[in-house]
C-alpha atoms as a PDB file:
ATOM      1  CA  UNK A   1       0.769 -30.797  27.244  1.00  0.00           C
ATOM      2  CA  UNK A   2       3.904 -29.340  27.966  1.00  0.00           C
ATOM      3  CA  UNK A   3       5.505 -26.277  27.724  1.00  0.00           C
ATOM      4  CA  UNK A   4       7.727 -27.409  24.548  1.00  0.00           C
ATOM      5  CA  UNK A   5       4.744 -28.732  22.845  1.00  0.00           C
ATOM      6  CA  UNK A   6       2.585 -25.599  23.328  1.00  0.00           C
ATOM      7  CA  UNK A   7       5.620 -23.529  22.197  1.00  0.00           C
ATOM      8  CA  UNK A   8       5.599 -25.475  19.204  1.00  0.00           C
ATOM      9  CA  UNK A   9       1.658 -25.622  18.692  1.00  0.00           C
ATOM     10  CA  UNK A  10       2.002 -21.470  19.088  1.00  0.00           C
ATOM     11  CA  UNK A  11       4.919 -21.329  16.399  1.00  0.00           C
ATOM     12  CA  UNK A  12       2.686 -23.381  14.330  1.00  0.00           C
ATOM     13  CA  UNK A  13      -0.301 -21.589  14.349  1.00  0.00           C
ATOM     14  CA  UNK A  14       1.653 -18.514  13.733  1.00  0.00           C
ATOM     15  CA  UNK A  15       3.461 -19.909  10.636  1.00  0.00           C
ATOM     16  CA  UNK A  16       0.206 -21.128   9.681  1.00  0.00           C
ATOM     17  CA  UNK A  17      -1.365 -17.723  10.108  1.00  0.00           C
ATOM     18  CA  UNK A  18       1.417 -16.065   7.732  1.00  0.00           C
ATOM     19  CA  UNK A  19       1.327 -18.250   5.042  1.00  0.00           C
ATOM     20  CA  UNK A  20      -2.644 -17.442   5.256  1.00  0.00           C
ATOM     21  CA  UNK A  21      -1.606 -13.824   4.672  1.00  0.00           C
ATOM     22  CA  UNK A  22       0.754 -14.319   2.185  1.00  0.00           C
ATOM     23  CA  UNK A  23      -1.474 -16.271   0.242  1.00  0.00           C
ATOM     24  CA  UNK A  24      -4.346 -13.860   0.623  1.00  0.00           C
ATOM     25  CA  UNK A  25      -2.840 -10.238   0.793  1.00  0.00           C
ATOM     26  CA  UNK A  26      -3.098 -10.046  -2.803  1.00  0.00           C
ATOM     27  CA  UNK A  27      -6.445  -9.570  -2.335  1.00  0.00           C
ATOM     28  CA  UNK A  28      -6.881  -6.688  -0.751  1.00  0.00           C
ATOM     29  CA  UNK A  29      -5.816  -3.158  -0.955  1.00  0.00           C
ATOM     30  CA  UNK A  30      -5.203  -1.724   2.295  1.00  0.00           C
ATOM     31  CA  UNK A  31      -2.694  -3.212   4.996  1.00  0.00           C
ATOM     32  CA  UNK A  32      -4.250  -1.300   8.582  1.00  0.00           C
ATOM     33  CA  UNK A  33      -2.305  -1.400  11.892  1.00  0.00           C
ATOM     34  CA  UNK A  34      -3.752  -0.104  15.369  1.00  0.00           C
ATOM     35  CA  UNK A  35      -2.570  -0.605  18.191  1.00  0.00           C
ATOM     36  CA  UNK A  36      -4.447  -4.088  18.964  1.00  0.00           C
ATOM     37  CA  UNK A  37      -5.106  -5.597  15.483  1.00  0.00           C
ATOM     38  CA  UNK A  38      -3.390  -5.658  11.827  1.00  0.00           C
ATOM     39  CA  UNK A  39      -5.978  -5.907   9.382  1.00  0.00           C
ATOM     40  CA  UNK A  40      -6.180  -6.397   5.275  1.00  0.00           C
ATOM     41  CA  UNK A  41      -9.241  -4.561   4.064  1.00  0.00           C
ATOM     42  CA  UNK A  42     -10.591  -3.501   0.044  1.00  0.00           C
ATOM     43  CA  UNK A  43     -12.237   0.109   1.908  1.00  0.00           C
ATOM     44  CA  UNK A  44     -11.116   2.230   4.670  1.00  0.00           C
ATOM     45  CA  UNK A  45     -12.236   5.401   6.065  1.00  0.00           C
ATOM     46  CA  UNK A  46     -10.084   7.176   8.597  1.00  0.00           C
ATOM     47  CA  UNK A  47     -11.693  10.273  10.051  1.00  0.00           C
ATOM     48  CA  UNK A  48     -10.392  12.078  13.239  1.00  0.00           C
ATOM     49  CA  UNK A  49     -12.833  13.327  15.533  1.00  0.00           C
ATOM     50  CA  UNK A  50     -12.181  16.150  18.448  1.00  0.00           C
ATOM     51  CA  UNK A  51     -13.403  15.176  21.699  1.00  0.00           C
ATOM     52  CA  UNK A  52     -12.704  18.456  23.682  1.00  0.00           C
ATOM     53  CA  UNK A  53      -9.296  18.834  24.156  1.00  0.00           C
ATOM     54  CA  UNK A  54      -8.526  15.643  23.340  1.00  0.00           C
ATOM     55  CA  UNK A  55      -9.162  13.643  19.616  1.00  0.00           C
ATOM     56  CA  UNK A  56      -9.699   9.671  18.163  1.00  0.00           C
ATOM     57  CA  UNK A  57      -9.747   8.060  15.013  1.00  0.00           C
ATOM     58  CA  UNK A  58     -12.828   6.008  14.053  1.00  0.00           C
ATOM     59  CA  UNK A  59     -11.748   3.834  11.448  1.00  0.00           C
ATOM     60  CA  UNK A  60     -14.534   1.651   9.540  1.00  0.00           C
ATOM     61  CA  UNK A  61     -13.205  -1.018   7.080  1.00  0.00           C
ATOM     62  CA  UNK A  62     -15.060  -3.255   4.622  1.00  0.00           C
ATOM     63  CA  UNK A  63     -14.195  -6.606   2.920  1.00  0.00           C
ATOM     64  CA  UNK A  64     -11.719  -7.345   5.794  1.00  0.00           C
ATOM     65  CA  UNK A  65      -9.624  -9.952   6.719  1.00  0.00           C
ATOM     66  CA  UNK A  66      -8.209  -9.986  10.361  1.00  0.00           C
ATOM     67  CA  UNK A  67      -4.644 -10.964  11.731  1.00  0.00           C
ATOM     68  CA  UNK A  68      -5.530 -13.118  14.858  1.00  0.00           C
ATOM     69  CA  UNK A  69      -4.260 -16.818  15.301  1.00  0.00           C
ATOM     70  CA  UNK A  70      -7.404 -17.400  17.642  1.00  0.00           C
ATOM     71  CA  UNK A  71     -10.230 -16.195  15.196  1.00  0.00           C
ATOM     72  CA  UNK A  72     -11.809 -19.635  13.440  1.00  0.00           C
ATOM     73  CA  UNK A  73     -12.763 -16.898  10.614  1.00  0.00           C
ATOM     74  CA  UNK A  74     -10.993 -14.474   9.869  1.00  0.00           C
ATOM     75  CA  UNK A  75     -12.929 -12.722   7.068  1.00  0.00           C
ATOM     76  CA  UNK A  76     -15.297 -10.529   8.028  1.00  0.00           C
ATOM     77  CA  UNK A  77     -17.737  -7.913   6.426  1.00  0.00           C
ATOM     78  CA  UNK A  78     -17.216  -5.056   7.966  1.00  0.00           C
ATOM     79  CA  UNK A  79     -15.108  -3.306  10.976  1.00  0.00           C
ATOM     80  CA  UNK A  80     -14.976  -0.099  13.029  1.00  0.00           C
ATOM     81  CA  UNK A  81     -12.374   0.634  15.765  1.00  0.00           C
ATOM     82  CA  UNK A  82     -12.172   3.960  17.623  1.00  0.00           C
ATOM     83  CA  UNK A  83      -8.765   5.054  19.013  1.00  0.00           C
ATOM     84  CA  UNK A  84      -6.814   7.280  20.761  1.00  0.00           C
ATOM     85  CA  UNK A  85      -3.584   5.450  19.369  1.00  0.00           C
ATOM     86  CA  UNK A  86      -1.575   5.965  16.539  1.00  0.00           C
ATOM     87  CA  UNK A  87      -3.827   3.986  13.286  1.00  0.00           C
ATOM     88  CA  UNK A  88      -1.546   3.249   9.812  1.00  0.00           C
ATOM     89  CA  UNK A  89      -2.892   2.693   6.676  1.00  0.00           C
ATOM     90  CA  UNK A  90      -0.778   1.764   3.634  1.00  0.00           C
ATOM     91  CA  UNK A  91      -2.101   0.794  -0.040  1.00  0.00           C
ATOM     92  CA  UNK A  92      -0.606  -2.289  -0.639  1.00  0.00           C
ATOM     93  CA  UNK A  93       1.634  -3.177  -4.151  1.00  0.00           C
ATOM     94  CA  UNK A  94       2.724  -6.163  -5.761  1.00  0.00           C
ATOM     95  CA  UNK A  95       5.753  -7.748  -3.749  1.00  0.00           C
ATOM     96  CA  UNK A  96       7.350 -11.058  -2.795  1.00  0.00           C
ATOM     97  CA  UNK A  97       6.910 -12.131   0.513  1.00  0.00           C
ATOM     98  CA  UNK A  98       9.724 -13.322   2.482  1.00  0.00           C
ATOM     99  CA  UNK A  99       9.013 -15.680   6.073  1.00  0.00           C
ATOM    100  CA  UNK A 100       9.814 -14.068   8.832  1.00  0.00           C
ATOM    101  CA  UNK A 101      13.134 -15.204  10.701  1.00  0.00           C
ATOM    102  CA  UNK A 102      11.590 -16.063  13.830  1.00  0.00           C
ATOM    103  CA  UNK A 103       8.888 -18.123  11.778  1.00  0.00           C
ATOM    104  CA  UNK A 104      11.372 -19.942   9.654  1.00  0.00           C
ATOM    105  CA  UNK A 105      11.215 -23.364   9.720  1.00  0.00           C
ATOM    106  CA  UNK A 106      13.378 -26.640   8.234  1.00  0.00           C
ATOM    107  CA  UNK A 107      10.721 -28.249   5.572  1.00  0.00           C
END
């Protein structure tokens, strides 16, 4: 394989990937973004926790799905991450969703 066709087999997984989340996001409730994943999940719980002068997030999720072209499934039950970085959680609302530029492709 070269490096052409691995670029391509990349773009296409991540093209494939998107068009999984637009197809699914209207699903859930809650987009999440840490610093390592990007998550669409029905129940979150954010709590910050002080660990002596310092603090983390512990974030546990249900009904999740997870953004990661290598995962074979990316539903899962259930998720907890604990952070020192930055977490964002938004409730999600009805709206169209437009490809990416760099995902665009000539059909």
């Amino acid at each position: 394989m070269n490096e052409d066709d691995l670029e391509d087999y990349e773009r296409e997984a991540e093209l494939a990937l998107f068009r999984e989340y637009r197809d699914i996001a209207s699903q859930f409730r809650y987009v999440v973004e840490t610093e390592r994943r990007f998550y669409l999940a029905n129940e979150v719980d954010l709590k910050r926790n002080d660990a002596g002068n310092d603090f983390y997030f512990e974030l546990t999720m249900s009904d999740v799905w997870v953004w990661d072209v290598y995962r074979s499934d990316r539903f899962v039950k259930s998720v907890r991450v604990l952070t020192f970085k930055d977490v964002n959680v938004e409730e999600l609302s009805a709206r169209e969703f437009k490809l990416p530029q760099e995902l665009s492709i000539d059909e």
